[in-house]
C-alpha atoms as a PDB file:
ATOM      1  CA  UNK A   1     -61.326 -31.987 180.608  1.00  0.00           C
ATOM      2  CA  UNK A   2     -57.529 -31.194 181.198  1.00  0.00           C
ATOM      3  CA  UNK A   3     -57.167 -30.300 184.278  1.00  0.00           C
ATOM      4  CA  UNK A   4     -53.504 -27.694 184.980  1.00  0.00           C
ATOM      5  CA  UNK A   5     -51.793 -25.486 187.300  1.00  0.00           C
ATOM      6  CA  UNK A   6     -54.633 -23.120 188.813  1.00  0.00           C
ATOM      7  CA  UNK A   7     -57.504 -24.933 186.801  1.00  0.00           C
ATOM      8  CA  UNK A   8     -57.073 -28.295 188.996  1.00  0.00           C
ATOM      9  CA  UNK A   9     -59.632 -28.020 191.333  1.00  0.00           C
ATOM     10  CA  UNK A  10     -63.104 -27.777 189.155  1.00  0.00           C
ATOM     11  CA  UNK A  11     -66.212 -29.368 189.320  1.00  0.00           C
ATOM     12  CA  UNK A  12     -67.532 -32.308 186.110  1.00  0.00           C
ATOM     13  CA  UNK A  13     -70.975 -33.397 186.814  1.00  0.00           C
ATOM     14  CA  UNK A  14     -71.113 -32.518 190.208  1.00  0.00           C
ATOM     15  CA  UNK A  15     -67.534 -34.351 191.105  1.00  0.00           C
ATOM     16  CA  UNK A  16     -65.435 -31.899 192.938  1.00  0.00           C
ATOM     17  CA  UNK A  17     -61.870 -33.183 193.460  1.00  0.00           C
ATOM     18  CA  UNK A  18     -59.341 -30.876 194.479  1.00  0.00           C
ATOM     19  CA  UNK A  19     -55.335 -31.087 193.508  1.00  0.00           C
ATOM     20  CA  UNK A  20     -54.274 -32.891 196.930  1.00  0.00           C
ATOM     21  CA  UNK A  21     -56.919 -35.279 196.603  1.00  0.00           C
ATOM     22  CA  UNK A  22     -55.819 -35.593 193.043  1.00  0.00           C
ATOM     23  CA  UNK A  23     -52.419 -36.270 193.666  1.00  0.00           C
ATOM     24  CA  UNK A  24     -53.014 -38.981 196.383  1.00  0.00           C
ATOM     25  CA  UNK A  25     -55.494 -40.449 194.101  1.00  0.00           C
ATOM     26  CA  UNK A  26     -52.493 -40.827 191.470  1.00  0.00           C
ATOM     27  CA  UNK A  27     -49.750 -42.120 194.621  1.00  0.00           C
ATOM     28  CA  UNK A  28     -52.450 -44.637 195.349  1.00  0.00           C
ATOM     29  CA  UNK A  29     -52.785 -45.655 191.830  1.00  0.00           C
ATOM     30  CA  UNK A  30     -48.883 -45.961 191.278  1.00  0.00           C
ATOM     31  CA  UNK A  31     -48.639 -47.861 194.402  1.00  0.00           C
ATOM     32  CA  UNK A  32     -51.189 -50.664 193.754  1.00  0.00           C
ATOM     33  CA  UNK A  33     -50.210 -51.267 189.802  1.00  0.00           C
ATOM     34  CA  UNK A  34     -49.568 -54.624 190.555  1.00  0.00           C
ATOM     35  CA  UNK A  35     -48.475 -55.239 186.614  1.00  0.00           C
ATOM     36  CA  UNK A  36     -46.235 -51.950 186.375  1.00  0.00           C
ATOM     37  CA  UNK A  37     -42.942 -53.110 185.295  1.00  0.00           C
ATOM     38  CA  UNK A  38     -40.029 -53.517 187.352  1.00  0.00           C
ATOM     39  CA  UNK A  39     -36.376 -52.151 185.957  1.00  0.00           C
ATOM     40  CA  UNK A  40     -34.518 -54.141 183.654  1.00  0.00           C
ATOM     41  CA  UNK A  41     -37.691 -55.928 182.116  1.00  0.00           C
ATOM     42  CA  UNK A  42     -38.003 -53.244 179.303  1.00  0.00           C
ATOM     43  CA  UNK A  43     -35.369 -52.195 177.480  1.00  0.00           C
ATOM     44  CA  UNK A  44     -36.205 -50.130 174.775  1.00  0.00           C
ATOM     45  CA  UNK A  45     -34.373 -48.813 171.370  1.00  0.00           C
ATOM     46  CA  UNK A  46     -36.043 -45.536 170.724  1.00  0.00           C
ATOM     47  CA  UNK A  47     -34.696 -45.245 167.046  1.00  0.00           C
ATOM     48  CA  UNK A  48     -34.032 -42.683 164.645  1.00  0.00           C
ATOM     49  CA  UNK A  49     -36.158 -39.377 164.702  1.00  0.00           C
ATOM     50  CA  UNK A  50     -38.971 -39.693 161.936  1.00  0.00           C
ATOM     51  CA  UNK A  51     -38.893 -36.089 161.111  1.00  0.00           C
ATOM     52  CA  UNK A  52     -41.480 -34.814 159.095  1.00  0.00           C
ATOM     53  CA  UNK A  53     -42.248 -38.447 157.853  1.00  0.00           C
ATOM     54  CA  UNK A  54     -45.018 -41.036 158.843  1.00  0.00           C
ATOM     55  CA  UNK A  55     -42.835 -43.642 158.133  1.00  0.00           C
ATOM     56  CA  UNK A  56     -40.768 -45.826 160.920  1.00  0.00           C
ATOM     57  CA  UNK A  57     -37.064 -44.844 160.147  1.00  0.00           C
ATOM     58  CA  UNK A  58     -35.730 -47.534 162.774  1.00  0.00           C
ATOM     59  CA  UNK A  59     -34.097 -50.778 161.288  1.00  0.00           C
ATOM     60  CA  UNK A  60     -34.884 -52.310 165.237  1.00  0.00           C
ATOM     61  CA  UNK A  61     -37.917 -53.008 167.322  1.00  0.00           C
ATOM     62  CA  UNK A  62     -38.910 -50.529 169.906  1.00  0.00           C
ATOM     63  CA  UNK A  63     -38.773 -53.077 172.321  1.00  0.00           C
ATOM     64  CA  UNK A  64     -35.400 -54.902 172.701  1.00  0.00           C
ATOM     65  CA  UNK A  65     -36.307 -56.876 175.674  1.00  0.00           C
ATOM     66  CA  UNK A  66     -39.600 -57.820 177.501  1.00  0.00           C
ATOM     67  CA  UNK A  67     -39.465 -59.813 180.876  1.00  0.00           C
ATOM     68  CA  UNK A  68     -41.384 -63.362 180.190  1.00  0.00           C
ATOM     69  CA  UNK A  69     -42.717 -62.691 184.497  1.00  0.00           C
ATOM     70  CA  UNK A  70     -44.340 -59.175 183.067  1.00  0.00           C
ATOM     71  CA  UNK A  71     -45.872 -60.749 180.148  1.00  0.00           C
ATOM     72  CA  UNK A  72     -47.188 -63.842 181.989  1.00  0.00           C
ATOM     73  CA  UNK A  73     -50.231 -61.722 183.877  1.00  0.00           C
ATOM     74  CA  UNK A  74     -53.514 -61.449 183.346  1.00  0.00           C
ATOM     75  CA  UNK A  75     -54.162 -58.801 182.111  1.00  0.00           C
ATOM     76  CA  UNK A  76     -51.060 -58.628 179.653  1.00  0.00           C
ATOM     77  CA  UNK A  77     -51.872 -62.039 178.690  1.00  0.00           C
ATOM     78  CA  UNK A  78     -55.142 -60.732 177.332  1.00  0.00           C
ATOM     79  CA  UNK A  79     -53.766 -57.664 176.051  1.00  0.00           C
ATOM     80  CA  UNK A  80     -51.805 -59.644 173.427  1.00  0.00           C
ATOM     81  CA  UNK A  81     -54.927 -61.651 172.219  1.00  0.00           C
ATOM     82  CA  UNK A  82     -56.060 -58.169 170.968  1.00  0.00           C
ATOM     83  CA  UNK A  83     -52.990 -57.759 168.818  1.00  0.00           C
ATOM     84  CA  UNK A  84     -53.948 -58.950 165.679  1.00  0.00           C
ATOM     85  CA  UNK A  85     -58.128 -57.858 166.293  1.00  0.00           C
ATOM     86  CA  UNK A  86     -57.076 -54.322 164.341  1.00  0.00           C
ATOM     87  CA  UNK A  87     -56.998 -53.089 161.197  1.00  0.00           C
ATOM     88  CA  UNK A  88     -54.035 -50.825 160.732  1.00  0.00           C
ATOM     89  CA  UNK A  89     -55.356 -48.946 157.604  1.00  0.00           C
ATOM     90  CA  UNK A  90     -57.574 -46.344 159.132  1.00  0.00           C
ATOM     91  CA  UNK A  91     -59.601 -45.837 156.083  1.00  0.00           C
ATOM     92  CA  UNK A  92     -60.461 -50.015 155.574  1.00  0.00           C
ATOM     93  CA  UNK A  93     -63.543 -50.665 157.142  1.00  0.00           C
ATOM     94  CA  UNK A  94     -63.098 -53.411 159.905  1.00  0.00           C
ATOM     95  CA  UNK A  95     -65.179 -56.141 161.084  1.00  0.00           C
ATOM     96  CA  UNK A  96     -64.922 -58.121 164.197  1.00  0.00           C
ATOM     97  CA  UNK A  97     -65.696 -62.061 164.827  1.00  0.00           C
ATOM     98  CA  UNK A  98     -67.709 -62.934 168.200  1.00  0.00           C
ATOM     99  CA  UNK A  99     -63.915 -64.464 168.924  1.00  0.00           C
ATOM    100  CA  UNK A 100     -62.656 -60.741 168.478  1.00  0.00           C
ATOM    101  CA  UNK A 101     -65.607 -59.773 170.851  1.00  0.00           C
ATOM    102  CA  UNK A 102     -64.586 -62.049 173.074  1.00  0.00           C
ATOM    103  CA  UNK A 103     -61.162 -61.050 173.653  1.00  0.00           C
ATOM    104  CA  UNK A 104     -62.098 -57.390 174.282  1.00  0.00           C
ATOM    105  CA  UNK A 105     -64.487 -58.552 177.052  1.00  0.00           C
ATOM    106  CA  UNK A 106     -61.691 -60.852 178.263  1.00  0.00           C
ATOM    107  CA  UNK A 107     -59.480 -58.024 178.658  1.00  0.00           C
ATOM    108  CA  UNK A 108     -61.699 -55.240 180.061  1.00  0.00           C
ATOM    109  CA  UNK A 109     -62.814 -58.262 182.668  1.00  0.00           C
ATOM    110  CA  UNK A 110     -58.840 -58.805 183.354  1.00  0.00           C
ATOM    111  CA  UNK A 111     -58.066 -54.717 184.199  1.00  0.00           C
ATOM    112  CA  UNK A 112     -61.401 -54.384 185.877  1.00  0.00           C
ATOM    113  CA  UNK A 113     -59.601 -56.965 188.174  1.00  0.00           C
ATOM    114  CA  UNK A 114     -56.917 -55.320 188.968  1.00  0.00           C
ATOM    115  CA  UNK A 115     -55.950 -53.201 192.285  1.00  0.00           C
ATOM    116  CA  UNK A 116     -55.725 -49.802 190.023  1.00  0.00           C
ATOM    117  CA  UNK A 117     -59.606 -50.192 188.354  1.00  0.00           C
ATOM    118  CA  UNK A 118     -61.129 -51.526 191.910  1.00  0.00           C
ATOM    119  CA  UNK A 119     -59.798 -48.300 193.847  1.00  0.00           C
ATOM    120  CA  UNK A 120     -60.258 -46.051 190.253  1.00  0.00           C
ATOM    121  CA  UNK A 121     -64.279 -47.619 190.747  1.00  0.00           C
ATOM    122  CA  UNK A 122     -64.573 -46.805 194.350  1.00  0.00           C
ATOM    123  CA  UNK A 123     -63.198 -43.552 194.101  1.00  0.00           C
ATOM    124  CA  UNK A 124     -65.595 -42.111 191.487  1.00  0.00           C
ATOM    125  CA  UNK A 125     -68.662 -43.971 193.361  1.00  0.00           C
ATOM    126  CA  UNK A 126     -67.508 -42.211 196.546  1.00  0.00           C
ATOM    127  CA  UNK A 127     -66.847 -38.939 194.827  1.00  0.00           C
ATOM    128  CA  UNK A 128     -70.523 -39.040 193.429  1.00  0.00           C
ATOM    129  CA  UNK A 129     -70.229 -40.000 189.616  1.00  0.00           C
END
């Protein structure tokens, strides 16, 4: 459910948030990303326009620089082990190895960790999910 303008206060499943508590839930959540990044260690290169096209029409990588102290957490650490887990070609049926298995559970282990999913987790339990 997308919650907007009038529409933010509803109930899902008995879970009744309203727009403040909403918007101090999301302050909260900003505040305790412990792995947001910092400025200056992203720099992107956002291209040329693709138009109409499915096709990358950029000669350079989206990212031009990435801080080694971002990339050196936990959880980004085991984000990048599930780089090369996916199949691009939606319509190729994929398989996974108990390595590949691994790696998903390493990284849903690492953000369930973190600051952001521990106070995500306690707000829905104390909200009545």
């Amino acid at each position: 459910m997308v919650f907007t303008g009038a529409s933010i206060e509803r109930s899902v499943r008995g879970l009744s948030v309203s727009k403040v508590e909403l918007t101090e839930f999301a302050t909260t959540l900003w505040d305790r990303d412990d792995n947001r990044n910092a400025t200056g260690d992203l720099l992107l290169d956002v291209g040329n326009y693709a138009g109409t096209t499915n096709t990358d029409q950029s000669p350079n990588n989206l990212f031009t620089k990435v801080s080694n102290s971002l990339l050196n957490g936990a959880t980004y650490q085991s984000f990048l082990k599930l780089m090369d887990n996916y199949n691009p070609y939606t319509k190729q049926l994929e398989t996974t190895s108990a390595e590949e298995d691994a790696e998903e559970n390493d990284f849903i282990d690492a953000i369930m960790e973190t600051r952001v999913m521990t106070y995500t987790l306690n707000f829905l339990i104390n909200k009545g999910t």
